[in-house]
Protein backbone atom coordinates (compact mmCIF):
# COMPACT_ATOMS: atom_id res chain seq x y z
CA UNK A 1 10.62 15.07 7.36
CA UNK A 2 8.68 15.43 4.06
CA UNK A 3 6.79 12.25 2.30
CA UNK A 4 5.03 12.47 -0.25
CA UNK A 5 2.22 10.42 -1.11
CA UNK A 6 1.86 9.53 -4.63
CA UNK A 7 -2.12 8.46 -5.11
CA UNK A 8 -3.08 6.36 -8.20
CA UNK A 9 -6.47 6.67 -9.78
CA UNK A 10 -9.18 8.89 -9.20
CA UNK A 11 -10.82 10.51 -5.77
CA UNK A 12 -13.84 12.33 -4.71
CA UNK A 13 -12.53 15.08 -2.38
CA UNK A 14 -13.61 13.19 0.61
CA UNK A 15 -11.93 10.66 -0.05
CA UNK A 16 -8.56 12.10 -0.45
CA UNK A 17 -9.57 14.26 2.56
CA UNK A 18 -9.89 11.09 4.07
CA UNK A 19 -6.83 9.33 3.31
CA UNK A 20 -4.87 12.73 4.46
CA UNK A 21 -5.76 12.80 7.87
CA UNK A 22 -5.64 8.73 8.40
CA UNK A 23 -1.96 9.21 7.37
CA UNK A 24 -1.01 12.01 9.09
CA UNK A 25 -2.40 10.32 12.01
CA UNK A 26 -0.04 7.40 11.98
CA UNK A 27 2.87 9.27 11.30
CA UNK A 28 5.85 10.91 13.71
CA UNK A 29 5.30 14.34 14.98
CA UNK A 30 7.26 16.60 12.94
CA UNK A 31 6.39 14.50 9.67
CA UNK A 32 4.55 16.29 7.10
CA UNK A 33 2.55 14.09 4.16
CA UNK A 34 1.94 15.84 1.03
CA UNK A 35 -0.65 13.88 -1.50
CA UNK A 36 0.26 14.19 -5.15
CA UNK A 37 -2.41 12.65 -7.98
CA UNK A 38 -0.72 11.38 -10.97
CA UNK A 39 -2.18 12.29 -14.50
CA UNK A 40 -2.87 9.61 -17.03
CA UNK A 41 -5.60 9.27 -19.60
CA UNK A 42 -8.91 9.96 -18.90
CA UNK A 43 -10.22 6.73 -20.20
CA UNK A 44 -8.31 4.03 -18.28
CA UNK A 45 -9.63 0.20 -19.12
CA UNK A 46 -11.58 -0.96 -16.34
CA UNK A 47 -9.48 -4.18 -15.25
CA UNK A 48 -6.40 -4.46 -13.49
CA UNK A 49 -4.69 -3.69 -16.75
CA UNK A 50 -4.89 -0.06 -16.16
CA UNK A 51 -2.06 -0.15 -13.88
CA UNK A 52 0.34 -1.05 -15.98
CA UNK A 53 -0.54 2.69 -17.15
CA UNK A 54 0.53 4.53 -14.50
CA UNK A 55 4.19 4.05 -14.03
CA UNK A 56 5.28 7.38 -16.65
CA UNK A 57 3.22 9.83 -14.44
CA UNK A 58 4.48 7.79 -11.04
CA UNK A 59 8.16 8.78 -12.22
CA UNK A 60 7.50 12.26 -12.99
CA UNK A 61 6.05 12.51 -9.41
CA UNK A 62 9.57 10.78 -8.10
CA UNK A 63 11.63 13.39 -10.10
CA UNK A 64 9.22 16.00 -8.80
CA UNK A 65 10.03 14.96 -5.04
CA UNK A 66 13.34 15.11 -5.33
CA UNK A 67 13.50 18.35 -6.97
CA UNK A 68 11.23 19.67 -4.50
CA UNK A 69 13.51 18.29 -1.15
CA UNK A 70 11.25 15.47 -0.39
CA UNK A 71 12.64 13.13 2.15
CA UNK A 72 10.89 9.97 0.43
CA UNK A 73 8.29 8.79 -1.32
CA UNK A 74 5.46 6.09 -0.99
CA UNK A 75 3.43 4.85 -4.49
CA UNK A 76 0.05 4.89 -2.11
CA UNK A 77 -1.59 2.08 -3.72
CA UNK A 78 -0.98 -2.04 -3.21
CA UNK A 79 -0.05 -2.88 -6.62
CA UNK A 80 3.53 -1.40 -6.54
CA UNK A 81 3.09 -0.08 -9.63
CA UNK A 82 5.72 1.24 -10.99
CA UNK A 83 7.58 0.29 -7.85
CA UNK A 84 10.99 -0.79 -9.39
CA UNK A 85 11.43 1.85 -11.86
CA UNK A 86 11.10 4.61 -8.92
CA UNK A 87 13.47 3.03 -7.09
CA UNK A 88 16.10 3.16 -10.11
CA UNK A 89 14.87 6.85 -11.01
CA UNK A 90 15.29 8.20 -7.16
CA UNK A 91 18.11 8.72 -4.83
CA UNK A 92 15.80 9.25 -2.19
CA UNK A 93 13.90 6.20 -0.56
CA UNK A 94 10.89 4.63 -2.89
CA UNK A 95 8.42 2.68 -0.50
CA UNK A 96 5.50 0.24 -2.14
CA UNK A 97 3.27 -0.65 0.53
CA UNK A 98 2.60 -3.95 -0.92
CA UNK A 99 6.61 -4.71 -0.42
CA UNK A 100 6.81 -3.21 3.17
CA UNK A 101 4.09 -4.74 4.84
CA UNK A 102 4.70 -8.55 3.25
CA UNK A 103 7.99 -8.39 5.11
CA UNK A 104 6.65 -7.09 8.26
CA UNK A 105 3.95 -9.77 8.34
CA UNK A 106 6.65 -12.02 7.82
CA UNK A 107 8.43 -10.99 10.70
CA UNK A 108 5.21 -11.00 12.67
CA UNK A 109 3.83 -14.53 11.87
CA UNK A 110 4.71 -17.64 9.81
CA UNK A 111 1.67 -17.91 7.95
CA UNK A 112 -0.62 -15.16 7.43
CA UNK A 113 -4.21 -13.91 5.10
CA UNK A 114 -5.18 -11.55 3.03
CA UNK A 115 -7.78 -9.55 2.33
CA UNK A 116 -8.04 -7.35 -0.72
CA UNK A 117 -11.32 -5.04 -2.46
CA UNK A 118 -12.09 -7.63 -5.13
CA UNK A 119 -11.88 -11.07 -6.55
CA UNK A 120 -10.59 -10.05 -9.67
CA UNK A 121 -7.34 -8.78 -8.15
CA UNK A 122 -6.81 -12.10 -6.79
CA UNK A 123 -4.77 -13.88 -9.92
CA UNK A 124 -2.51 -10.85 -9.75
CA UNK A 125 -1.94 -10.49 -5.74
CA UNK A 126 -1.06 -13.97 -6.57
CA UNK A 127 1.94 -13.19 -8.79
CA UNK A 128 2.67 -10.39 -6.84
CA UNK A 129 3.48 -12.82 -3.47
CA UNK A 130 5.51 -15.43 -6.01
CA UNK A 131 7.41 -12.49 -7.21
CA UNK A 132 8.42 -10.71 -3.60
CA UNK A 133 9.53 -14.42 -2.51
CA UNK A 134 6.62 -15.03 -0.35
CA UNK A 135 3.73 -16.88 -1.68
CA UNK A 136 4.67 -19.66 0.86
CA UNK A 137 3.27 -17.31 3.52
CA UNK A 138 -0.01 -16.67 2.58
CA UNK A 139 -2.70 -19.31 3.34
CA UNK A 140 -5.66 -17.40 1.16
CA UNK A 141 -6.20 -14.17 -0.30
CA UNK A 142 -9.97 -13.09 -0.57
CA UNK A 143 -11.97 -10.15 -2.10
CA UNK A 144 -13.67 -7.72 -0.15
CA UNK A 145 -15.65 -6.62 -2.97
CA UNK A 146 -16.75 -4.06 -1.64
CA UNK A 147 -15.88 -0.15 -3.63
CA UNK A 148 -14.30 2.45 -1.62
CA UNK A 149 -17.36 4.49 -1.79
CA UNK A 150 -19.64 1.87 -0.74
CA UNK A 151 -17.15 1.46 2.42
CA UNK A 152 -17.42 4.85 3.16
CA UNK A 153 -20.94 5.07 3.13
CA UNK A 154 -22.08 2.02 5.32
CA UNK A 155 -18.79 1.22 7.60
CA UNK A 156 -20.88 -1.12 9.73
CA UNK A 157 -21.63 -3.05 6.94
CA UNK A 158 -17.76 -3.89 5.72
CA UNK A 159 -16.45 -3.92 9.20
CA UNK A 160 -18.96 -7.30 9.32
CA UNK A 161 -18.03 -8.39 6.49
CA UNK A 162 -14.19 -7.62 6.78
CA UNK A 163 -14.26 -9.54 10.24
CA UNK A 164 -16.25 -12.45 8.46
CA UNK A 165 -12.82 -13.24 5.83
CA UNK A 166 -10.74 -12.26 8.14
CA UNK A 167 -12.42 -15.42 10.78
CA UNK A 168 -12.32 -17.77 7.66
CA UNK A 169 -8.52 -17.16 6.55
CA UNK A 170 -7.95 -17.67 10.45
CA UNK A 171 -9.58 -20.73 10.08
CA UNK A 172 -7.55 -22.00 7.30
CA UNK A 173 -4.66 -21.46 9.08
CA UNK A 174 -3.64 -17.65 9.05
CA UNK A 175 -1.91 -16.48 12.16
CA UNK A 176 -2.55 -12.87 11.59
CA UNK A 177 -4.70 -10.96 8.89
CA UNK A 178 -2.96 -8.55 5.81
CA UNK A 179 -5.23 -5.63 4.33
CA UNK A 180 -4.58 -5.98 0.86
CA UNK A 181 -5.34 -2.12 0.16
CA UNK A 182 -4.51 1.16 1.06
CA UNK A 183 -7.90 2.61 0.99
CA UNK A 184 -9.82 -0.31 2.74
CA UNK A 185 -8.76 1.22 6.55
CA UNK A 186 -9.00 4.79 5.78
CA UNK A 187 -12.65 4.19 4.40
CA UNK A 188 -13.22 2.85 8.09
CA UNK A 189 -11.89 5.57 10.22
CA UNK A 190 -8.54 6.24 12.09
CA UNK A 191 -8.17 3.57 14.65
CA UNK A 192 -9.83 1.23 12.42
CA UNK A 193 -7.02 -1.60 12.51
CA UNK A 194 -6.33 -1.80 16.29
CA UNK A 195 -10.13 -2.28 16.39
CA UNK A 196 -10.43 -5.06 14.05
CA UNK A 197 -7.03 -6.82 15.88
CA UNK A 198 -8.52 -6.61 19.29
CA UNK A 199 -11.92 -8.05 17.95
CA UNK A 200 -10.18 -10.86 15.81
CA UNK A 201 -7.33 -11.45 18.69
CA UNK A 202 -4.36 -11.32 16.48
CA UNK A 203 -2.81 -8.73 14.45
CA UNK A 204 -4.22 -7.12 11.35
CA UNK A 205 -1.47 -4.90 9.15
CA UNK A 206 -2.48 -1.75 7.97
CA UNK A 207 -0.28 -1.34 4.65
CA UNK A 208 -0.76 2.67 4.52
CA UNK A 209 0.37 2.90 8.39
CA UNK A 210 3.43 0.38 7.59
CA UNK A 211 4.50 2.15 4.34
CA UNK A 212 4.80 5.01 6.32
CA UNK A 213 6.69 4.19 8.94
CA UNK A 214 8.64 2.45 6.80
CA UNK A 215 9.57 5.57 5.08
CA UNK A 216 9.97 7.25 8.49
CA UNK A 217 13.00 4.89 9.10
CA UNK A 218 14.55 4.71 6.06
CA UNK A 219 15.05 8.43 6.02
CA UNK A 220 15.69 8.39 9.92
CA UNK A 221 18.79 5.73 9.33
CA UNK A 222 19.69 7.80 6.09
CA UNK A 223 19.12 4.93 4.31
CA UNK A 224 18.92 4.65 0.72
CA UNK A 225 17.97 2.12 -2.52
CA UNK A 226 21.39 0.02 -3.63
CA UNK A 227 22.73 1.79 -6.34
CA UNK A 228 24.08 -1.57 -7.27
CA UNK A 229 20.37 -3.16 -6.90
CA UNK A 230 19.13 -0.20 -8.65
CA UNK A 231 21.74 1.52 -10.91
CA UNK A 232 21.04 4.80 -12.69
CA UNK A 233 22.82 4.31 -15.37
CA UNK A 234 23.02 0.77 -17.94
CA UNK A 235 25.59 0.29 -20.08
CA UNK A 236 25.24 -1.21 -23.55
CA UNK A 237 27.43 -3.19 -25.41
């Protein structure tokens, strides 16, 4: 089985070299992930407006999976971006890891927290939950705000802090705890999330590992989008 990983944004080597081996290391023997930047303009806005910019290059990864006998593909970032539009572009199986791992908290727990990189994404994580049908579920989302590279360079440091939310959206009510990023466990090291659940005592969802194996079993049950949900063709009248 072939996934490939579409990444949004830009990476220092390590860090991609990073997020390789973390998801190769939750995935099924035999499983092969295959990272795949997408190319948009050099000077992206710095707000959470620039990712309503990457959807074009996202699709022209899609088409490229497909062409190149990918089994499925997962838009490795929690926005979704450009989510939908993949899912009406591909035959094969589109997986946002926002999407999957809502669902499988909701499956887990009846209430549960978040915890995403920064405040500023909250107003949009927000909208995101309304719009998946689950905004009842979430007791609090809170920032991180913390940068990928300053996660990578002092781990101790986040893991506190990370632990720290995570005990105060317990406290409010959360039954387990929902990393809001696909970056945020890599940055901490393979093994990261079983650590932080057995220190917290309850479950904390890794969206990367959940995406994943997501993708795993939609290809595994040969399932595929609706083409009724998501039709490749519209007719106008």
């Amino acid at each position: 089985m072939r996934i490939m990983l579409v990444e949004l944004g830009e990476f220092y080597p390590r860090e991609l070299a990073t997020k390789e081996a973390y998801a190769r290391s939750v995935c099924s023997p035999g499983t092969t992930v295959v990272l795949r930047l997408v190319e948009v303009s050099p000077h992206l806005p710095d707000d959470f407006s620039r990712f309503s910019l990457y959807p074009p290059a996202i699709l022209q990864r899609v088409k490229e999976a497909e062409k190149e006998g990918f089994d499925a593909v997962l838009i490795d970032c929690f926005t979704d971006s450009g989510l939908e539009a993949a899912k009406i572009a591909a035959k094969i199986p589109v997986v946002g890891p926002a999407e999957s791992s809502l669902h499988i908290s909701c499956l887990l727990a009846d209430k549960f927290g978040w915890i995403i990189p920064m405040d500023e994404g909250i107003p949009f994580h927000w909208r995101q939950v309304r719009n998946y049908g689950v905004a009842d579920r979430i007791t609090s989302i809170k920032g991180l705000n913390l940068s990928l590279l300053e996660i990578h360079g002092k781990k101790d440091n986040a893991k506190t802090k990370l632990v720290g939310l995570a005990q105060e959206l317990l406290g409010s009510g959360a039954q387990l705890i929902s990393i809001g990023c696909t970056g945020i466990l890599p940055a901490l090291g393979i093994g990261s999330a079983k650590e932080l659940s057995k220190k917290l005592g309850v479950t904390v969802i890794d969206p990367l590992a959940i995406a994943l194996k997501t993708a795993e079993m939609l290809v595994s049950l040969d399932l595929q989008q609706s083409s009724l949900a998501y039709p490749k063709t519209v007719q106008f009248s």
